[in-house]
Protein backbone atom coordinates (compact mmCIF):
# COMPACT_ATOMS: atom_id res chain seq x y z
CA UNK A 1 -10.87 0.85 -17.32
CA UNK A 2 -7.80 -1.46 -17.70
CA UNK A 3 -6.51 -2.85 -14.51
CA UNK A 4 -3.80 -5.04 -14.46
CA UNK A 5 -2.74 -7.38 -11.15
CA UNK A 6 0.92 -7.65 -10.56
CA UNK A 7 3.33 -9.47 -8.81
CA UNK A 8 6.66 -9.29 -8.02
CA UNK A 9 10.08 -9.93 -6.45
CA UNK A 10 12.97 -7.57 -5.66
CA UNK A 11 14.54 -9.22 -8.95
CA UNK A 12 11.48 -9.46 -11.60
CA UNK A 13 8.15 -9.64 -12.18
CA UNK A 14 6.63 -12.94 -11.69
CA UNK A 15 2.92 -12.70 -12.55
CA UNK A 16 0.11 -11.11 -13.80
CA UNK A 17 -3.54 -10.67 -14.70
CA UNK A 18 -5.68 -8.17 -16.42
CA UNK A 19 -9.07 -7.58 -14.62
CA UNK A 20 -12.19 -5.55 -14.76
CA UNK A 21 -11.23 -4.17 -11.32
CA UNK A 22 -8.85 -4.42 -7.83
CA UNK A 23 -11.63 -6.57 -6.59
CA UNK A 24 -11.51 -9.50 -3.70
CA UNK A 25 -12.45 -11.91 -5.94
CA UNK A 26 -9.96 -11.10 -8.85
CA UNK A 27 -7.31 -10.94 -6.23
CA UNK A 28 -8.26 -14.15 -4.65
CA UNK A 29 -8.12 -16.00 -8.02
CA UNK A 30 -4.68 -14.02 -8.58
CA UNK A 31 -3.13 -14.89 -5.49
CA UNK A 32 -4.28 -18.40 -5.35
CA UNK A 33 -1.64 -18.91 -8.58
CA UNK A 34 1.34 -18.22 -6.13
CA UNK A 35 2.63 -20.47 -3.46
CA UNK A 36 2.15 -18.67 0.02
CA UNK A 37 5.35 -16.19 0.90
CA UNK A 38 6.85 -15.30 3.90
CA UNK A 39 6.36 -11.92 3.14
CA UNK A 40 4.43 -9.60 1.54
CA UNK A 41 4.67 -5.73 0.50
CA UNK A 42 1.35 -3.96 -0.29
CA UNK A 43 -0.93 -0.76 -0.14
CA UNK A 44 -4.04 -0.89 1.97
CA UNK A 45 -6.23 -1.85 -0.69
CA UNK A 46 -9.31 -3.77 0.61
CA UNK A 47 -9.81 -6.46 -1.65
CA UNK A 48 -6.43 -7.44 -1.75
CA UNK A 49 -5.81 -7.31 2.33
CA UNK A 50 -8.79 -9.27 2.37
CA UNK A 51 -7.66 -11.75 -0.41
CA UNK A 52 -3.77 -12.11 1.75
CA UNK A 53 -5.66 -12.85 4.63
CA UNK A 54 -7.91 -15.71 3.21
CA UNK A 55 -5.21 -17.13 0.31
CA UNK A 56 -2.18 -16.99 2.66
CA UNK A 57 -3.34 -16.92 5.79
CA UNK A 58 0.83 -17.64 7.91
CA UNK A 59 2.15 -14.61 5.10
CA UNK A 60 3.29 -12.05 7.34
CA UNK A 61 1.97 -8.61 5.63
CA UNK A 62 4.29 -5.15 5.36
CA UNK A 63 1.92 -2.25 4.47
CA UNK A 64 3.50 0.39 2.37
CA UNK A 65 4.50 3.02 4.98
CA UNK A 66 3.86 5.57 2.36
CA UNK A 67 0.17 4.87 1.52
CA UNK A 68 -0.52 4.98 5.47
CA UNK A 69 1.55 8.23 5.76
CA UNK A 70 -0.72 9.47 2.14
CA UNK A 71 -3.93 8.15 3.37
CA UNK A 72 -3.42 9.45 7.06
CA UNK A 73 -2.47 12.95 5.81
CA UNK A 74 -5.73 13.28 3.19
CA UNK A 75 -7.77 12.70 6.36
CA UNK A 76 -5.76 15.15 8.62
CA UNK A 77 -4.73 17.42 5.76
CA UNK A 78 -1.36 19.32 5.74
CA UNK A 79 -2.53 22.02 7.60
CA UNK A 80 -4.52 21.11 10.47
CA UNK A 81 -6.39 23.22 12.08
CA UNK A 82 -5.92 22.45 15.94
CA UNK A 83 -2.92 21.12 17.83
CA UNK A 84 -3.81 17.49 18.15
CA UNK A 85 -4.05 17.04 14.32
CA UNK A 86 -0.70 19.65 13.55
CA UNK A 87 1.12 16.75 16.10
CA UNK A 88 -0.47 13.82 15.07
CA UNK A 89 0.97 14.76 11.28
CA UNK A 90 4.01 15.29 12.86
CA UNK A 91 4.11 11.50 14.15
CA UNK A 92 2.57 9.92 10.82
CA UNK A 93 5.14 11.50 8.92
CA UNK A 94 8.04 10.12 11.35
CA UNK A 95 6.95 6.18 10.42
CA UNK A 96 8.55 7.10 6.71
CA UNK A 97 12.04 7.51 9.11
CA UNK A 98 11.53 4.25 10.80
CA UNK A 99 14.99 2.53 10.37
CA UNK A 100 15.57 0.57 13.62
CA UNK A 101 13.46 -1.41 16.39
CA UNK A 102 14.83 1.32 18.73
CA UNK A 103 12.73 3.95 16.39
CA UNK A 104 9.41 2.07 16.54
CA UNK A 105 9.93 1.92 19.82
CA UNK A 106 10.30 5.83 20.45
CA UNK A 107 8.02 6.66 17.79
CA UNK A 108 5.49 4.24 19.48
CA UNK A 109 6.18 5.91 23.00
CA UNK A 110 5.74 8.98 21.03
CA UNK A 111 1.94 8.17 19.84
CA UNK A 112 1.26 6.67 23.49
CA UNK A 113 1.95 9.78 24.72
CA UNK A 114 -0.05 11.99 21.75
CA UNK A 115 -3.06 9.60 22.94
CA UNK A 116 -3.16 10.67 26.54
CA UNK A 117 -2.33 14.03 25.28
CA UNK A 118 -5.18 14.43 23.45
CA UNK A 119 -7.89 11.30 24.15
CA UNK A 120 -10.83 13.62 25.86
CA UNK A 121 -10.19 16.45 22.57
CA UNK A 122 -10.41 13.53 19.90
CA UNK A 123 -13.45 12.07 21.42
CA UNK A 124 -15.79 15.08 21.83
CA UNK A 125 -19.40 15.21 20.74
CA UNK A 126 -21.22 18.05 19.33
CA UNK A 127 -25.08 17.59 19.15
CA UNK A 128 -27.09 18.73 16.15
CA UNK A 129 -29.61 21.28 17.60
CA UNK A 130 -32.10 20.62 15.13
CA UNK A 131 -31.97 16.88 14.58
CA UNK A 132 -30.12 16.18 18.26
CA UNK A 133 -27.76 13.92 16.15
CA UNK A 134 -24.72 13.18 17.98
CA UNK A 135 -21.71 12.94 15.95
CA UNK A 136 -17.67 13.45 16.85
CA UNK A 137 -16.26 17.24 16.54
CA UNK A 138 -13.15 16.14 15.13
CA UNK A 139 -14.29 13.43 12.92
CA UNK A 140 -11.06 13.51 10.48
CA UNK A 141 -9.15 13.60 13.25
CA UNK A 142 -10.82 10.96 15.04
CA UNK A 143 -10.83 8.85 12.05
CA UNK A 144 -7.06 9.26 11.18
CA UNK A 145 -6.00 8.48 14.66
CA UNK A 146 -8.36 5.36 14.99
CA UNK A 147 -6.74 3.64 11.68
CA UNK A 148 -3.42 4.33 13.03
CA UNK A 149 -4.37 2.61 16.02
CA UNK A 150 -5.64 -0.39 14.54
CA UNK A 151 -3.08 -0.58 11.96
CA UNK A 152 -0.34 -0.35 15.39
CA UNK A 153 -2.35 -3.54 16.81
CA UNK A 154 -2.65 -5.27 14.11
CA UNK A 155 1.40 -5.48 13.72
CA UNK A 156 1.62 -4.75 10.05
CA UNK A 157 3.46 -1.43 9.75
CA UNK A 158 6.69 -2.82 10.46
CA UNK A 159 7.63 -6.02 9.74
CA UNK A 160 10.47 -4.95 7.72
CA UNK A 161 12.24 -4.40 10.95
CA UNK A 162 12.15 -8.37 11.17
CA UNK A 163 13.89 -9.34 7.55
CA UNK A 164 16.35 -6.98 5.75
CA UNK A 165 14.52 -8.31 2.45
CA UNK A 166 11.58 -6.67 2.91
CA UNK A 167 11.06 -3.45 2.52
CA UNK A 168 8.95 -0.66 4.51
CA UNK A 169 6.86 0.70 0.95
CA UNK A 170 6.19 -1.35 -2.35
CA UNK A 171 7.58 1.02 -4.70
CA UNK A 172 9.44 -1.85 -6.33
CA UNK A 173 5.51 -2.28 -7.84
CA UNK A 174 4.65 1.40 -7.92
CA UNK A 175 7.95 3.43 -8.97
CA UNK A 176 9.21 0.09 -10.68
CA UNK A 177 6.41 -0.59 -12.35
CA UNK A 178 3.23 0.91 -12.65
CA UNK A 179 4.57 4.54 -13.09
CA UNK A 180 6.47 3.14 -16.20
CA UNK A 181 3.29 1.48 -17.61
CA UNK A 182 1.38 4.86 -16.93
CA UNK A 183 4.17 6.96 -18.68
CA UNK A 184 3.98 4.02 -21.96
CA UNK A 185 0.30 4.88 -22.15
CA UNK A 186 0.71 8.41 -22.05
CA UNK A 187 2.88 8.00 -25.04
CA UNK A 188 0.93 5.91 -26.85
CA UNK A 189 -2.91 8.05 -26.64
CA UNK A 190 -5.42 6.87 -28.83
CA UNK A 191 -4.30 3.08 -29.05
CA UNK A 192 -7.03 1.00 -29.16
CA UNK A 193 -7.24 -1.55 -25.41
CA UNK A 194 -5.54 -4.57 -27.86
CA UNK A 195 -2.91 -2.60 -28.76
CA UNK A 196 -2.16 -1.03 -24.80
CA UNK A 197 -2.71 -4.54 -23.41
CA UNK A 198 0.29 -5.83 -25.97
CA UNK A 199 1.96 -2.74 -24.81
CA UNK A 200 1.73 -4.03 -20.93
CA UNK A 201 2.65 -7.27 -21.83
CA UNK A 202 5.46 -6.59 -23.72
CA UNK A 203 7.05 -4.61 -21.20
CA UNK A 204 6.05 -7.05 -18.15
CA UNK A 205 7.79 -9.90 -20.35
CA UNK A 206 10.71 -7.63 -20.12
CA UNK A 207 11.14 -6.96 -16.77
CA UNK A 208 10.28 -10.92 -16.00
CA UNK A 209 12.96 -13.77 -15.03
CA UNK A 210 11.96 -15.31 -18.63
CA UNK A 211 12.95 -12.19 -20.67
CA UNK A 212 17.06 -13.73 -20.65
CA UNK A 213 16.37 -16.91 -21.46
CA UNK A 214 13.73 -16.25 -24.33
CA UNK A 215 16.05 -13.40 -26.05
CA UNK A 216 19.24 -15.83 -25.32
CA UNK A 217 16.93 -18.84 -27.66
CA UNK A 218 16.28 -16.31 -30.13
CA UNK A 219 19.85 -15.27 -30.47
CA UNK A 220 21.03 -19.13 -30.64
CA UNK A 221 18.39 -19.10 -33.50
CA UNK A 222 19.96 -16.47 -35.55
CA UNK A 223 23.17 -18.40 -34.94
């Protein structure tokens, strides 16, 4: 597999690595080239939370409202089967409206009030009559509602409420980026992994702050 670590601004690309994987340690030698921002925009992936946290401990971290809402509704699916989950898909899917510190604060009210609603249903137990294993009844639900709890706490779903130059997902990475790197490869099957990792590059260079000046040198050359 080809995995390739990139980075970003809302103007151009400003980094990246090829890796064997999306692990803690690639990211943490990744990140480490960057001086700490104020901000950052990513997906819940775990190396890479954990690799923010540890490399730039002060940056203040957006996650990508639309992984949350995609991860939340794989656990719930989009048609739950009892009340609790049909409304608690109902709120997840209202963070992706967000546009104002008076929406958190009603969407927030919102989940407070889904949470009292619903607290004894999410937490029953049913009891394995052969083993006598005790395990929740609603696990997916459970689950789904405990990450968006801790994600709530842990203040990083909307940060982009603070600075107009952040924004709530990072599909400046994922629609900007890797979906036109996935649609080169398609185009170009049976290239050997030299030939698709001078395809990447080429078309990172391109969307990099470097790409003016170099072709600007090369015209002055022909000149």
């Amino acid at each position: 597999n080809l995995t390739v670590l990139i980075a970003r601004t809302k103007d151009s690309v400003i980094g990246y690595s090829f890796a064997p994987s999306e692990s803690y340690t690639e990211w943490t030698r990744f990140l480490s080239k960057f001086m700490p921002p104020e901000y950052v925009v990513c997906d819940g992936q775990k190396g890479l939370k954990r690799a923010i946290r540890d490399v730039w401990p002060c940056t203040k971290v957006q996650r990508c409202l639309f992984h949350v809402w995609y991860s939340l509704k794989c656990k719930l699916t989009l048609n739950p089967e009892t009340g609790a989950g049909i409304e608690l898909l109902r709120l997840v899917g209202l963070l992706l409206k967000i546009k104002s510190k008076y929406d958190k604060d009603r969407r927030l009210n919102l989940y407070q009030q889904w949470h009292t609603k619903f607290d004894d249903f999410i937490n029953e137990k049913t009891v394995n009559k052969i083993t006598g294993e005790v395990f929740p009844t609603h696990e997916r639900l459970k689950s789904a509602a405990y990450n968006l709890g801790k994600l709530i706490k842990s203040n990083c779903l909307f940060v982009f409420l603070e600075c107009d130059e952040v924004d709530s997902t990072n599909n400046l990475v994922e629609g900007g980026i890797n979906s036109p790197i996935r649609d080169l490869l398609r185009s170009h099957r049976g290239a050997s992994i030299n030939h698709r990792i001078l395809i990447i590059k080429i078309y990172l260079l391109k969307r990099s702050k470097y790409w003016h000046s170099i072709t600007n040198k090369l015209y002055k050359k022909k000149d």
